[in-house]
C-alpha atoms as a PDB file:
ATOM      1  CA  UNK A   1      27.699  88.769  98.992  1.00  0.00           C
ATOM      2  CA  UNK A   2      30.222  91.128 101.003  1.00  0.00           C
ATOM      3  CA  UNK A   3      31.423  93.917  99.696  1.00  0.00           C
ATOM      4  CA  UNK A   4      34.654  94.978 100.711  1.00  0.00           C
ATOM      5  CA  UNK A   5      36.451  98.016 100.716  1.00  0.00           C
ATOM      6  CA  UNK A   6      40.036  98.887 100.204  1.00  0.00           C
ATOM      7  CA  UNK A   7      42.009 101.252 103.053  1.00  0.00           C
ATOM      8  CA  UNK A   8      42.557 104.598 102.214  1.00  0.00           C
ATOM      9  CA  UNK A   9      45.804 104.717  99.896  1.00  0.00           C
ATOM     10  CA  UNK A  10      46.762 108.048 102.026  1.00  0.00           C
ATOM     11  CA  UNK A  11      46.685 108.583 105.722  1.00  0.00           C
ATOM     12  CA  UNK A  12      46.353 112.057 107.051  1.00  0.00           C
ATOM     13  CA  UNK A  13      49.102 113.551 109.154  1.00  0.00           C
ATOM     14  CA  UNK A  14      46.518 114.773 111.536  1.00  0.00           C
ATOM     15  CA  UNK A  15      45.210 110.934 112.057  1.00  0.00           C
ATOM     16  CA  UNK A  16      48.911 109.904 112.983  1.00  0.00           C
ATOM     17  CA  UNK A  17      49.983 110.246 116.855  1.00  0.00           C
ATOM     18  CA  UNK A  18      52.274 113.357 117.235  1.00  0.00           C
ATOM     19  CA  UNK A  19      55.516 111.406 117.640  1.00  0.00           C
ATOM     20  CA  UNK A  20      54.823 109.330 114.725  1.00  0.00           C
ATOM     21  CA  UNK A  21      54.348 112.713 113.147  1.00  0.00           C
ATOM     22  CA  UNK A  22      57.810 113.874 113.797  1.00  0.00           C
ATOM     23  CA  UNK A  23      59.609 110.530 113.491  1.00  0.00           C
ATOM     24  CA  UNK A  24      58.139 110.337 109.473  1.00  0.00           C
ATOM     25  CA  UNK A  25      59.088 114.285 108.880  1.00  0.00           C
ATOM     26  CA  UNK A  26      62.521 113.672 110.203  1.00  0.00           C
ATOM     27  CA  UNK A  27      63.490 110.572 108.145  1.00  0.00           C
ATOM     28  CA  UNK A  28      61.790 112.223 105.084  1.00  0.00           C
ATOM     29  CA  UNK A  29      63.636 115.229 105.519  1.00  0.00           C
ATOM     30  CA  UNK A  30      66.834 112.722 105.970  1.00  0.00           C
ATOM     31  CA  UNK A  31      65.955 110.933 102.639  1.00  0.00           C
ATOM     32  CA  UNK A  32      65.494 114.276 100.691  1.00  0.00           C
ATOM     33  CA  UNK A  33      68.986 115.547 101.857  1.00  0.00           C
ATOM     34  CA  UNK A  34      70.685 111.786 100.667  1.00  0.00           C
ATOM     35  CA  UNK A  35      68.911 111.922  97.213  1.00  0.00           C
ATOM     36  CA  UNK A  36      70.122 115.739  96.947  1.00  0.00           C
ATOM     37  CA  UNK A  37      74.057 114.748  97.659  1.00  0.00           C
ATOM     38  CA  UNK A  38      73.499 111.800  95.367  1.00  0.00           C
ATOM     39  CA  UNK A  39      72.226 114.060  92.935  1.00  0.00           C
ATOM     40  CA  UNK A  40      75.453 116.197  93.422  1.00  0.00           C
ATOM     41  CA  UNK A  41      77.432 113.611  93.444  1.00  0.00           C
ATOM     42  CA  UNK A  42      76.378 112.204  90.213  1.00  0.00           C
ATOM     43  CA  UNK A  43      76.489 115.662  88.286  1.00  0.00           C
ATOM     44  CA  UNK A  44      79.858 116.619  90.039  1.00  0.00           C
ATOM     45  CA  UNK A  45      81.620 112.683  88.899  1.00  0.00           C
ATOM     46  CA  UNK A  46      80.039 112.719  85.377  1.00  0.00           C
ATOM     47  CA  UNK A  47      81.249 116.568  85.185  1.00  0.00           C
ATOM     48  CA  UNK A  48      84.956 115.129  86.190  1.00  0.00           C
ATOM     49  CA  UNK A  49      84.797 112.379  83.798  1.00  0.00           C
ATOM     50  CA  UNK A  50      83.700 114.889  80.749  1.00  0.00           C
ATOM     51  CA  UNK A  51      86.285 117.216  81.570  1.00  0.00           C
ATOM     52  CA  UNK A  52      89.226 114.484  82.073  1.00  0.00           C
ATOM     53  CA  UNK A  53      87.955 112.515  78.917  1.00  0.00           C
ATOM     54  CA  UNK A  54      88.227 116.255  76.842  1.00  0.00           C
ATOM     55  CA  UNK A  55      91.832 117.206  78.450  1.00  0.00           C
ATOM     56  CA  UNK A  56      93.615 113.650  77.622  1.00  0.00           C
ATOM     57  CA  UNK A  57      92.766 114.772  74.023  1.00  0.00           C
ATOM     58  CA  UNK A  58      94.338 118.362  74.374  1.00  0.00           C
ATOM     59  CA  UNK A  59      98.088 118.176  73.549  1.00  0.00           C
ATOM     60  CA  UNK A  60      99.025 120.401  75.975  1.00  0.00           C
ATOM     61  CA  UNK A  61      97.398 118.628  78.312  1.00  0.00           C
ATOM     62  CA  UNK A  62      99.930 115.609  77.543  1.00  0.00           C
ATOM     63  CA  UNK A  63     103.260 117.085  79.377  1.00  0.00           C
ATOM     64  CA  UNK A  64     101.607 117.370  82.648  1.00  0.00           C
ATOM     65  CA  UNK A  65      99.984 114.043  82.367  1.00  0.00           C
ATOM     66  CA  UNK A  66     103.368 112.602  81.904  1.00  0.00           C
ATOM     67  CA  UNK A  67     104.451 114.938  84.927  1.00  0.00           C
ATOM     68  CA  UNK A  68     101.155 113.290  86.985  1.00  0.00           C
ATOM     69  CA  UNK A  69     102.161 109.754  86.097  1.00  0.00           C
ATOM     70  CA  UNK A  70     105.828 110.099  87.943  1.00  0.00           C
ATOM     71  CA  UNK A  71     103.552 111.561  91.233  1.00  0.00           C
ATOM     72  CA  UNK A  72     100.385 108.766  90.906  1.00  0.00           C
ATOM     73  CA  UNK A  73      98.982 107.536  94.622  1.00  0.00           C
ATOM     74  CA  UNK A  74     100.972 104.482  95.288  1.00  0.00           C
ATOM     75  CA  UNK A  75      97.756 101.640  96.848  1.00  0.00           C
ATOM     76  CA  UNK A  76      97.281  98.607  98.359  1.00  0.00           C
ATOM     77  CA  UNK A  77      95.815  95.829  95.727  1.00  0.00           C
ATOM     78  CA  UNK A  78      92.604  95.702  97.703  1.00  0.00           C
ATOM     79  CA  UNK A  79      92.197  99.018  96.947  1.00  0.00           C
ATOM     80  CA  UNK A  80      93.466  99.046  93.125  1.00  0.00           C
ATOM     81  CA  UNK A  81      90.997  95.744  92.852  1.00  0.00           C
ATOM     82  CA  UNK A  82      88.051  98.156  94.185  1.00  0.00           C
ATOM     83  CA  UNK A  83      88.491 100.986  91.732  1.00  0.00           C
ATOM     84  CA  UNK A  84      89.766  99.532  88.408  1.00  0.00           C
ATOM     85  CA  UNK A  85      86.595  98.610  87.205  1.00  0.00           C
ATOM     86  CA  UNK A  86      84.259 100.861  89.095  1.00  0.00           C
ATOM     87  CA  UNK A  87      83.426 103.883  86.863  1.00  0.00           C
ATOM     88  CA  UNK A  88      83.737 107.118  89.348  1.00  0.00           C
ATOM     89  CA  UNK A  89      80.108 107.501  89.852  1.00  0.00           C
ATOM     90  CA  UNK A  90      80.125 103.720  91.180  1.00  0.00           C
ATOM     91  CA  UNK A  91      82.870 104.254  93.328  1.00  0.00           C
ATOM     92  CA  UNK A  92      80.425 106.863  95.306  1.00  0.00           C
ATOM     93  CA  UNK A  93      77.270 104.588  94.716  1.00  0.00           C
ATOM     94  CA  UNK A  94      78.919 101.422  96.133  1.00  0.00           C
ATOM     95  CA  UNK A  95      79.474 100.512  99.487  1.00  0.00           C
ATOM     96  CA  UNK A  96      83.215 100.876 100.478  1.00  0.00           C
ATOM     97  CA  UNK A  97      84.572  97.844 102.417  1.00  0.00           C
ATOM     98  CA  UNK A  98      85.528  98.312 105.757  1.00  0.00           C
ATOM     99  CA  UNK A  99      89.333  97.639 105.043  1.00  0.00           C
ATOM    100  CA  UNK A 100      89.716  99.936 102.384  1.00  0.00           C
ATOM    101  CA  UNK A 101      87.890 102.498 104.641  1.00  0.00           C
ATOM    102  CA  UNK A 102      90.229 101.793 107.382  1.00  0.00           C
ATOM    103  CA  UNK A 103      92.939 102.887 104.706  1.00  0.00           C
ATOM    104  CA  UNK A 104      91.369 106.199 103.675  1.00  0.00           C
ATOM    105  CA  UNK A 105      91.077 107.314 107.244  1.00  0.00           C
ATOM    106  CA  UNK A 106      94.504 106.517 107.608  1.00  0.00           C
ATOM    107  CA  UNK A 107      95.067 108.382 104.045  1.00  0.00           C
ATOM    108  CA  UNK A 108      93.053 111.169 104.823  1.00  0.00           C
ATOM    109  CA  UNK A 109      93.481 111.431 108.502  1.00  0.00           C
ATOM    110  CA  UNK A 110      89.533 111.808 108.531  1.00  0.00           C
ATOM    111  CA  UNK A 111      86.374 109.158 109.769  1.00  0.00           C
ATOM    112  CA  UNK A 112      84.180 111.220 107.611  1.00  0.00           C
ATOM    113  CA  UNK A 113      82.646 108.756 105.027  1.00  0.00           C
ATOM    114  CA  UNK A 114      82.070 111.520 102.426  1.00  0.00           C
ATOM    115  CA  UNK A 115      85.484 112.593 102.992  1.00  0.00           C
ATOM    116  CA  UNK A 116      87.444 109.061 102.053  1.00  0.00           C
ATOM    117  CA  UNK A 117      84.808 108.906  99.234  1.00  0.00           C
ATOM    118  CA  UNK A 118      86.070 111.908  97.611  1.00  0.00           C
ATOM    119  CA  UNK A 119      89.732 111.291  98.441  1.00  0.00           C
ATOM    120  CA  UNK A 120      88.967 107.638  96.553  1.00  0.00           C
ATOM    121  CA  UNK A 121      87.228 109.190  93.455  1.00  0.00           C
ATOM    122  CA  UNK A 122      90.497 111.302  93.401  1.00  0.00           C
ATOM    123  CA  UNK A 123      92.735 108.594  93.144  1.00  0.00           C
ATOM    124  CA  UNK A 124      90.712 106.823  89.835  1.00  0.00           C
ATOM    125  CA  UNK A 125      90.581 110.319  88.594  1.00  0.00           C
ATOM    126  CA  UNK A 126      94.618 110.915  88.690  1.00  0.00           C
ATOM    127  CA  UNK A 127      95.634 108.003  88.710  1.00  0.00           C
ATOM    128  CA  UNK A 128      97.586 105.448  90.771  1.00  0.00           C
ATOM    129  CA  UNK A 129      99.900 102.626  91.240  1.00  0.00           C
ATOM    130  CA  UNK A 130      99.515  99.520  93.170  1.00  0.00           C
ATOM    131  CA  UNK A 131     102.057  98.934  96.110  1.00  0.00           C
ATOM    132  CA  UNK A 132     104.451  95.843  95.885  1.00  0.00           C
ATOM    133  CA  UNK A 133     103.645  93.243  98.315  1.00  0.00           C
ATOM    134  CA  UNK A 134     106.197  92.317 100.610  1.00  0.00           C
ATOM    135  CA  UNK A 135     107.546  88.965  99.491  1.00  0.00           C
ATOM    136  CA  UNK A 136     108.477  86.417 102.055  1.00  0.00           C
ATOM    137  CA  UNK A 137     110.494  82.688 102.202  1.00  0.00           C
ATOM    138  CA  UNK A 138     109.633  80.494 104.465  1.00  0.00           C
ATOM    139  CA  UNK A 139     112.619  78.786 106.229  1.00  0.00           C
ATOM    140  CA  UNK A 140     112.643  76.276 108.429  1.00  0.00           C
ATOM    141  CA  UNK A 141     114.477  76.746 111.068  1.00  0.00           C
ATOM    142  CA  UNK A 142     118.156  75.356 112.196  1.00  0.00           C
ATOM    143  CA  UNK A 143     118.181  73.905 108.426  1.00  0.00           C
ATOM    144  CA  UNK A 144     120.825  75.363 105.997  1.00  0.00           C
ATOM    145  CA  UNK A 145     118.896  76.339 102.998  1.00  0.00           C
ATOM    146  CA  UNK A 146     115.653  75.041 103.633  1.00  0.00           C
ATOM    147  CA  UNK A 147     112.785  76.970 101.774  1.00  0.00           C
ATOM    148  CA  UNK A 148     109.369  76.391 100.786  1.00  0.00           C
ATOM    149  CA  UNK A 149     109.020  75.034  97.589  1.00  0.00           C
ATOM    150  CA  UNK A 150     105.113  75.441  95.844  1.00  0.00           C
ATOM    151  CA  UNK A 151     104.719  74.146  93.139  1.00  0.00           C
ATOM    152  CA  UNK A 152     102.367  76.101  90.893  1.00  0.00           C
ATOM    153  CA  UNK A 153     100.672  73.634  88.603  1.00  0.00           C
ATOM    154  CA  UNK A 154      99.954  70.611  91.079  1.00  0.00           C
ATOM    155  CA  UNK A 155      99.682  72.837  94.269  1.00  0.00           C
ATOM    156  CA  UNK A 156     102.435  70.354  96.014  1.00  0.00           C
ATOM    157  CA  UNK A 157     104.545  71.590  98.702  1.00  0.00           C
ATOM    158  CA  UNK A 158     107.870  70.874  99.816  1.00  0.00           C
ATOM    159  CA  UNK A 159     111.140  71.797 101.165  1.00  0.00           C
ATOM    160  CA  UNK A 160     114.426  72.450  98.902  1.00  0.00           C
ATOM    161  CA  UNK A 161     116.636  74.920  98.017  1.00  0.00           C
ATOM    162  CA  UNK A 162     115.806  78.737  97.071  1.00  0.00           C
ATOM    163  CA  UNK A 163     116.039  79.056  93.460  1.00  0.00           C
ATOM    164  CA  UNK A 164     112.955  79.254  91.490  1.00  0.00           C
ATOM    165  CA  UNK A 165     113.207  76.691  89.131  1.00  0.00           C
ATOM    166  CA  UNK A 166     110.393  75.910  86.789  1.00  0.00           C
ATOM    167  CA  UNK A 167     106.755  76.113  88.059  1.00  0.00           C
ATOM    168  CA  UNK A 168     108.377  76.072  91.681  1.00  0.00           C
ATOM    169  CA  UNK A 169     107.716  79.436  93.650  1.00  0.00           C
ATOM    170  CA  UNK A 170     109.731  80.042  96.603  1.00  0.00           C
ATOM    171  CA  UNK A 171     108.711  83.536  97.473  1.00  0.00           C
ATOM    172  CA  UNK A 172     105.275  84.599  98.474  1.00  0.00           C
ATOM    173  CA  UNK A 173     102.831  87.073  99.839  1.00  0.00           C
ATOM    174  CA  UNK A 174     101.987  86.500 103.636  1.00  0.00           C
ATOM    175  CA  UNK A 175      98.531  85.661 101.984  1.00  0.00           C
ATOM    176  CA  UNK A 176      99.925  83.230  99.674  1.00  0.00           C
ATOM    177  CA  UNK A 177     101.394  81.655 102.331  1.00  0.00           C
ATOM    178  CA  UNK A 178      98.622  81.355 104.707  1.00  0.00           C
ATOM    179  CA  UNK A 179      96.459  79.865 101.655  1.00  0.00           C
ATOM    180  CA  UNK A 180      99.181  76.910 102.011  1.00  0.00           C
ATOM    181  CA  UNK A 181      99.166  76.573 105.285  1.00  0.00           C
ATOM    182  CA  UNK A 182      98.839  78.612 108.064  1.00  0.00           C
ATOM    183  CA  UNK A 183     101.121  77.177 110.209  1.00  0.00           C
ATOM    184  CA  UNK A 184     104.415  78.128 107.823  1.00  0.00           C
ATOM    185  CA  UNK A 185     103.735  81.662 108.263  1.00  0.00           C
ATOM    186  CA  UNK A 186     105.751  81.885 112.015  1.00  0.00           C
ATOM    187  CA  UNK A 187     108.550  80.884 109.526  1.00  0.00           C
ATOM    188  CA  UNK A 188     108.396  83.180 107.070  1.00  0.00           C
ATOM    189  CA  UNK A 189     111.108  85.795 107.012  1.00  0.00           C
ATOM    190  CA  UNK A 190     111.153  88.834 104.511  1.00  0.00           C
ATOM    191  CA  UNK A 191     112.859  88.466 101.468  1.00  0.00           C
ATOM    192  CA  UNK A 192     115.570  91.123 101.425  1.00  0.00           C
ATOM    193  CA  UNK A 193     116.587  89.562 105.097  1.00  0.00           C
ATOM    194  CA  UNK A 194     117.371  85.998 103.745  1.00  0.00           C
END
């Protein structure tokens, strides 16, 4: 019988080639700097949630939180979707989707990921509202009061008049109307314009 030996468990940093060498200290010294600003992170959200959980019980506290609700961040759904039920610590654990991203910068005027992070833990920390969608009809044209009619509970479309009667919807998001059919959308004119 063989006997056979197991490799050593650790390999010396003088047995690895130079570059190697450096390559491994760099991305340690990377991972050691992440797991420090997650650290900080974590301490500095669960430090935000103790102290906002202890002033909504102070009285005092209660006349400027009804001042903060009449200046909340106004967002888009996709970003009220993201945060509602993310606890602030997730919000800085998760990965951010590109679109909300994309709004941040915009928000923020900065690229930095750390930066819209922060800015997003802000908003679920004060507060927010979600912005209203604009609302569109979609008209066919050269007809006199021809709208889109969906109806809600069978999912059948048709044309009619503008009134929403019943389970018939005649306004909708430009995603609700794409979901129907893509081709009504170069038809769709905004609400307050009709």
């Amino acid at each position: 019988m063989i006997e056979s030996k197991r490799p050593e468990r650790y390999v010396h940093f003088e047995s690895i080639k130079p570059e190697l060498k450096e390559v491994t200290e760099f991305y340690t010294r990377k991972i050691t700097d992440y797991q420090h600003r997650l650290k900080q992170l974590n301490e500095y959200a669960d430090a935000l949630e103790n102290e906002i959980s202890v002033l909504k019980e102070t009285p005092k506290v209660e006349v400027l939180l009804d001042n903060m609700a009449k200046q909340l961040y106004e967002v888009p759904k996709l970003v009220a979707d993201f945060i509602e039920h993310k606890r602030l610590i997730d919000i800085a654990k998760s990965s951010v989707p590109v679109k909300i991203l994309d709004w941040l910068n915009e928000q923020t005027g900065h690229a930095d990921f750390d930066i819209c992070v922060s800015h997003l833990i802000k908003i679920k920390a004060i507060g927010y509202t979600v912005e209203k969608e604009q609302l569109y009809r979609v008209v066919l044209p050269e007809a006199i009061n021809c709208y889109l009619n969906f109806r809600t509970n069978t999912g059948d479309a048709m044309f009619g008049g503008s009134e929403e009667i019943g389970d018939y919807k005649t306004r909708f998001t430009e995603q609700e109307i794409k979901a129907i059919d893509e081709r009504y959308w170069q038809f769709a004119v905004p609400v307050d314009e009709v």
